[in-house]
C-alpha atoms as a PDB file:
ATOM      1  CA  UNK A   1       9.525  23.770  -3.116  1.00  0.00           C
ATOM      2  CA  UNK A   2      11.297  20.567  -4.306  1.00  0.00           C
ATOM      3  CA  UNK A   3       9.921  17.659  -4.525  1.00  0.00           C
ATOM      4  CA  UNK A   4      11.296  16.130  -1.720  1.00  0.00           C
ATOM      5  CA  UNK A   5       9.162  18.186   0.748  1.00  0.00           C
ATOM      6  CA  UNK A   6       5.819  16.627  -1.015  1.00  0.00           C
ATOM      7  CA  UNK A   7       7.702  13.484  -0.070  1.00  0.00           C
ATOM      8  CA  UNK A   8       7.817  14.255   3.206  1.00  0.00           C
ATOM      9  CA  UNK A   9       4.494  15.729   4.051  1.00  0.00           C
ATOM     10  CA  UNK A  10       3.180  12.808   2.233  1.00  0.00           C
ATOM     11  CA  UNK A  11       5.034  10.132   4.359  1.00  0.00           C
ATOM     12  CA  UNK A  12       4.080  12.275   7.639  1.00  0.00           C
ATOM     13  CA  UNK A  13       0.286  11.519   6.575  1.00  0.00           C
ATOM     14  CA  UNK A  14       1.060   8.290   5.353  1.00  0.00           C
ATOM     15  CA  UNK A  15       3.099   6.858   8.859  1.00  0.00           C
ATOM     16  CA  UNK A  16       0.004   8.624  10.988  1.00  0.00           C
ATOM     17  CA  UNK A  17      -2.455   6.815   9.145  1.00  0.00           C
ATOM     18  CA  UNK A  18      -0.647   3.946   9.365  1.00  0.00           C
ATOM     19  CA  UNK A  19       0.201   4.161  13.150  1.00  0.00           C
ATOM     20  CA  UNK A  20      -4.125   4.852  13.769  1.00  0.00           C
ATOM     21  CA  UNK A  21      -4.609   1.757  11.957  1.00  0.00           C
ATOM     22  CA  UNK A  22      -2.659  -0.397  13.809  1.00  0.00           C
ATOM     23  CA  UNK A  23      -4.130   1.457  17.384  1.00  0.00           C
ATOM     24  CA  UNK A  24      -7.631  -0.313  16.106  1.00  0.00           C
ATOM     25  CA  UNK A  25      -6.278  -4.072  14.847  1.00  0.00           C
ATOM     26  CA  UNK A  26      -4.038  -6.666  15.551  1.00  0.00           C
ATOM     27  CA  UNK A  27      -0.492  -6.464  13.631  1.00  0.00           C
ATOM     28  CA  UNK A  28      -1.717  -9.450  11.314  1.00  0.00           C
ATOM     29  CA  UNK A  29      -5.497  -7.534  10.369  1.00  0.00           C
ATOM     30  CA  UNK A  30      -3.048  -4.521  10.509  1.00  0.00           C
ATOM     31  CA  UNK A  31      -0.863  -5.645   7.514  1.00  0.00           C
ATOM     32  CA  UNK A  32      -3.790  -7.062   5.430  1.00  0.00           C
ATOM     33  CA  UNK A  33      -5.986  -3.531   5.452  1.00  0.00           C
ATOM     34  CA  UNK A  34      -2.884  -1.113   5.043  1.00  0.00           C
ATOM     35  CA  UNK A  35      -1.315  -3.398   2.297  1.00  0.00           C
ATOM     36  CA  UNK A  36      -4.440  -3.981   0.193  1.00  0.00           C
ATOM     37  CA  UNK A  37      -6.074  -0.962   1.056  1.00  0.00           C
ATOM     38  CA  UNK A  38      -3.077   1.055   0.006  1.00  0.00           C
ATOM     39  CA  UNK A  39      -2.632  -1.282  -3.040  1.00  0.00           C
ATOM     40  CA  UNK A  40      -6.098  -0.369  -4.201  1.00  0.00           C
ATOM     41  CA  UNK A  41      -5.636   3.680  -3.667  1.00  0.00           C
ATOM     42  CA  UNK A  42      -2.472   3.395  -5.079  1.00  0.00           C
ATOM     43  CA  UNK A  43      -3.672   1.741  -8.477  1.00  0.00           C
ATOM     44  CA  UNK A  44      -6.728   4.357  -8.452  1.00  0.00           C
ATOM     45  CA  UNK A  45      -4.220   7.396  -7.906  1.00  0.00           C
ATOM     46  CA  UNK A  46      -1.950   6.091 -11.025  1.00  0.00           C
ATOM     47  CA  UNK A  47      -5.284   6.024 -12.982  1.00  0.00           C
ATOM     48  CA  UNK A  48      -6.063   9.277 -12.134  1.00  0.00           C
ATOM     49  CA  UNK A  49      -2.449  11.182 -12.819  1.00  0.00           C
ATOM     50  CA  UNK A  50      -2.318   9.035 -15.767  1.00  0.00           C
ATOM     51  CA  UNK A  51      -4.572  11.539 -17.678  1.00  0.00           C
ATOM     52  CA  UNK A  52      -3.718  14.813 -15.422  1.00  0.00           C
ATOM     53  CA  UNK A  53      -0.420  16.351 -15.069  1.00  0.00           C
ATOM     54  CA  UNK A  54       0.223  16.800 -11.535  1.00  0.00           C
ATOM     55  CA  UNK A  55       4.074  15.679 -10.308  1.00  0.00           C
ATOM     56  CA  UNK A  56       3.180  17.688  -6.938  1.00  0.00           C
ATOM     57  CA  UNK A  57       0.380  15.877  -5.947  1.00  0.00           C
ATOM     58  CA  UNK A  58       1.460  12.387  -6.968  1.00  0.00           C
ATOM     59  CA  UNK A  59       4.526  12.511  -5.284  1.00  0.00           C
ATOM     60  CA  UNK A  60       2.506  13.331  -2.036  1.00  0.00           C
ATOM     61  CA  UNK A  61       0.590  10.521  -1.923  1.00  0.00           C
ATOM     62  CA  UNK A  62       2.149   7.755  -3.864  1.00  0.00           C
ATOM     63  CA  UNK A  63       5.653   8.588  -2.903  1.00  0.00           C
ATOM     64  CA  UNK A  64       5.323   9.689   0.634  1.00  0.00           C
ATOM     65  CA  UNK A  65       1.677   8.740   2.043  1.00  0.00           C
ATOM     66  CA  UNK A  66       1.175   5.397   0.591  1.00  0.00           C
ATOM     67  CA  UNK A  67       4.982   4.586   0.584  1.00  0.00           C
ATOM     68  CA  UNK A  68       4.054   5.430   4.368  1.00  0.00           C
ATOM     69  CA  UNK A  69       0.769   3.719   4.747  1.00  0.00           C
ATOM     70  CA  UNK A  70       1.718   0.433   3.512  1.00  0.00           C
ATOM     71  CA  UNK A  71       4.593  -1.789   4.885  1.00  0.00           C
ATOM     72  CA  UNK A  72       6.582  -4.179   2.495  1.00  0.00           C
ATOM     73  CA  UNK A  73       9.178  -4.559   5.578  1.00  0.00           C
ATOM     74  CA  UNK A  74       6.205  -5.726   7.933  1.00  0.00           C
ATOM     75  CA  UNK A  75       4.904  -8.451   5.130  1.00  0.00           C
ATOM     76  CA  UNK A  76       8.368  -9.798   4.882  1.00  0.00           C
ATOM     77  CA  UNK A  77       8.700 -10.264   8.583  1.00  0.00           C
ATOM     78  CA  UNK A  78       5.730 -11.901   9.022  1.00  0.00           C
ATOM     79  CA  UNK A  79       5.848 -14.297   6.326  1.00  0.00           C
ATOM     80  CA  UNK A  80       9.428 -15.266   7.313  1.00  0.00           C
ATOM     81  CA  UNK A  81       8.366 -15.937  10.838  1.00  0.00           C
ATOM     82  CA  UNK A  82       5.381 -18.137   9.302  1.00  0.00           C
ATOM     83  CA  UNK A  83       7.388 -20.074   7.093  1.00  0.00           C
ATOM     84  CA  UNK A  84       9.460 -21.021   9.912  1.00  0.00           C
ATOM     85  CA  UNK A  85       6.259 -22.464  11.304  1.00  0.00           C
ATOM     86  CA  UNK A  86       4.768 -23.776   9.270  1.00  0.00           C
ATOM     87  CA  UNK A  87       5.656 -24.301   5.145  1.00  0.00           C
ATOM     88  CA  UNK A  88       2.436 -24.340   4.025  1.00  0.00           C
ATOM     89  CA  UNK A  89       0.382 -21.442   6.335  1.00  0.00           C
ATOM     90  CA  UNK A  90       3.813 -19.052   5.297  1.00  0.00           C
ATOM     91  CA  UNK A  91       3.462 -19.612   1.555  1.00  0.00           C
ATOM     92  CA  UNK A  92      -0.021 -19.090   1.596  1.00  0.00           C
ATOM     93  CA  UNK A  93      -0.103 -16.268   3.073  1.00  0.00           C
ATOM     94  CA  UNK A  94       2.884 -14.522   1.342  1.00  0.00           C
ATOM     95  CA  UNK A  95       1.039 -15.471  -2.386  1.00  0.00           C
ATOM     96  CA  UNK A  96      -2.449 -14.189  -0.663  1.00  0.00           C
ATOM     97  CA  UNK A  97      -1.225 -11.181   0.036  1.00  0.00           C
ATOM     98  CA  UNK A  98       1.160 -10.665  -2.802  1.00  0.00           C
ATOM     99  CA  UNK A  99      -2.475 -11.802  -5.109  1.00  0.00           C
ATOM    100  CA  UNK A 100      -4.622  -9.545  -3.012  1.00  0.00           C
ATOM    101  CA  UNK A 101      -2.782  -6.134  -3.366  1.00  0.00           C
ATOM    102  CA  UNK A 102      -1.696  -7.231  -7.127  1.00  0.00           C
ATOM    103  CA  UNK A 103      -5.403  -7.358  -8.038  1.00  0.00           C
ATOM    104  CA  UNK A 104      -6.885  -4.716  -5.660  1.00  0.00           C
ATOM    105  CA  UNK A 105      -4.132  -2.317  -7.185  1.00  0.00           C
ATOM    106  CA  UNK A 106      -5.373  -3.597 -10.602  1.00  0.00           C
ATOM    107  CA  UNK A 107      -9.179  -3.044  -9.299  1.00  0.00           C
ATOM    108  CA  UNK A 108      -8.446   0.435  -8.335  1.00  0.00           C
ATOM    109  CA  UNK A 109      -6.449   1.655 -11.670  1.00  0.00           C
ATOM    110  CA  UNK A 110      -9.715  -0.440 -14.021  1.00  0.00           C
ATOM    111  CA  UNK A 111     -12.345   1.609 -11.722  1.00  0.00           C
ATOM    112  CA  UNK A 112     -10.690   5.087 -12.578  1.00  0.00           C
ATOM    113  CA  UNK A 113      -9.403   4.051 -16.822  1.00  0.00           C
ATOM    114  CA  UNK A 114     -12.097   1.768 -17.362  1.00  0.00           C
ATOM    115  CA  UNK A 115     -11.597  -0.444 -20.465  1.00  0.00           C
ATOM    116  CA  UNK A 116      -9.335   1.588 -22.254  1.00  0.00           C
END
């Protein structure tokens, strides 16, 4: 199968995990548990295929589930609409999040590689 299909299993999974998420929290609590949440399993999964040899596998949930999962487009409306209100509440919470998923991607790839 090419790897297109992994793709597209994965961003099935991904969208309906995505969709469940936001059926339990507000858009805002939405966006900060998909985003950092899928920032974290995304560093951890990069850990892991960093010593294992598995194109299949990554694809499906790099690629498709947490390409799926988390929402870049959703971010960017959000903090546009909150800079137009307010300057200060719209960069702050465009650097949190861009901080929080930097290091909880970071967090996840240190917890699988350790300190090499």
């Amino acid at each position: 199968m090419g790897n297109w299909f992994y793709v597209f299993l994965g961003g099935m999974t991904g969208a309906t995990l995505r969709f469940f998420v936001q059926s339990l929290f507000s858009s805002f609590t939405m966006l900060w548990i998909v985003n950092v949440v899928g920032s974290f399993l995304l560093g951890y999964i990069n850990g892991v295929f960093n010593r294992k040899k598995n194109d299949a596998w990554k694809l499906f949930l790099t690629t498709g589930m947490l390409g799926a999962f988390t929402t870049f487009s959703t971010f960017s409306e959000g903090f546009f609409r909150l800079l137009r209100e307010s300057l200060v509440e719209g960069l702050l919470f465009g650097v949190g999040m861009t901080l929080c998923c930097v290091i909880s991607a970071w967090i996840g790839f240190r917890i699988v590689r350790g300190e090499d």
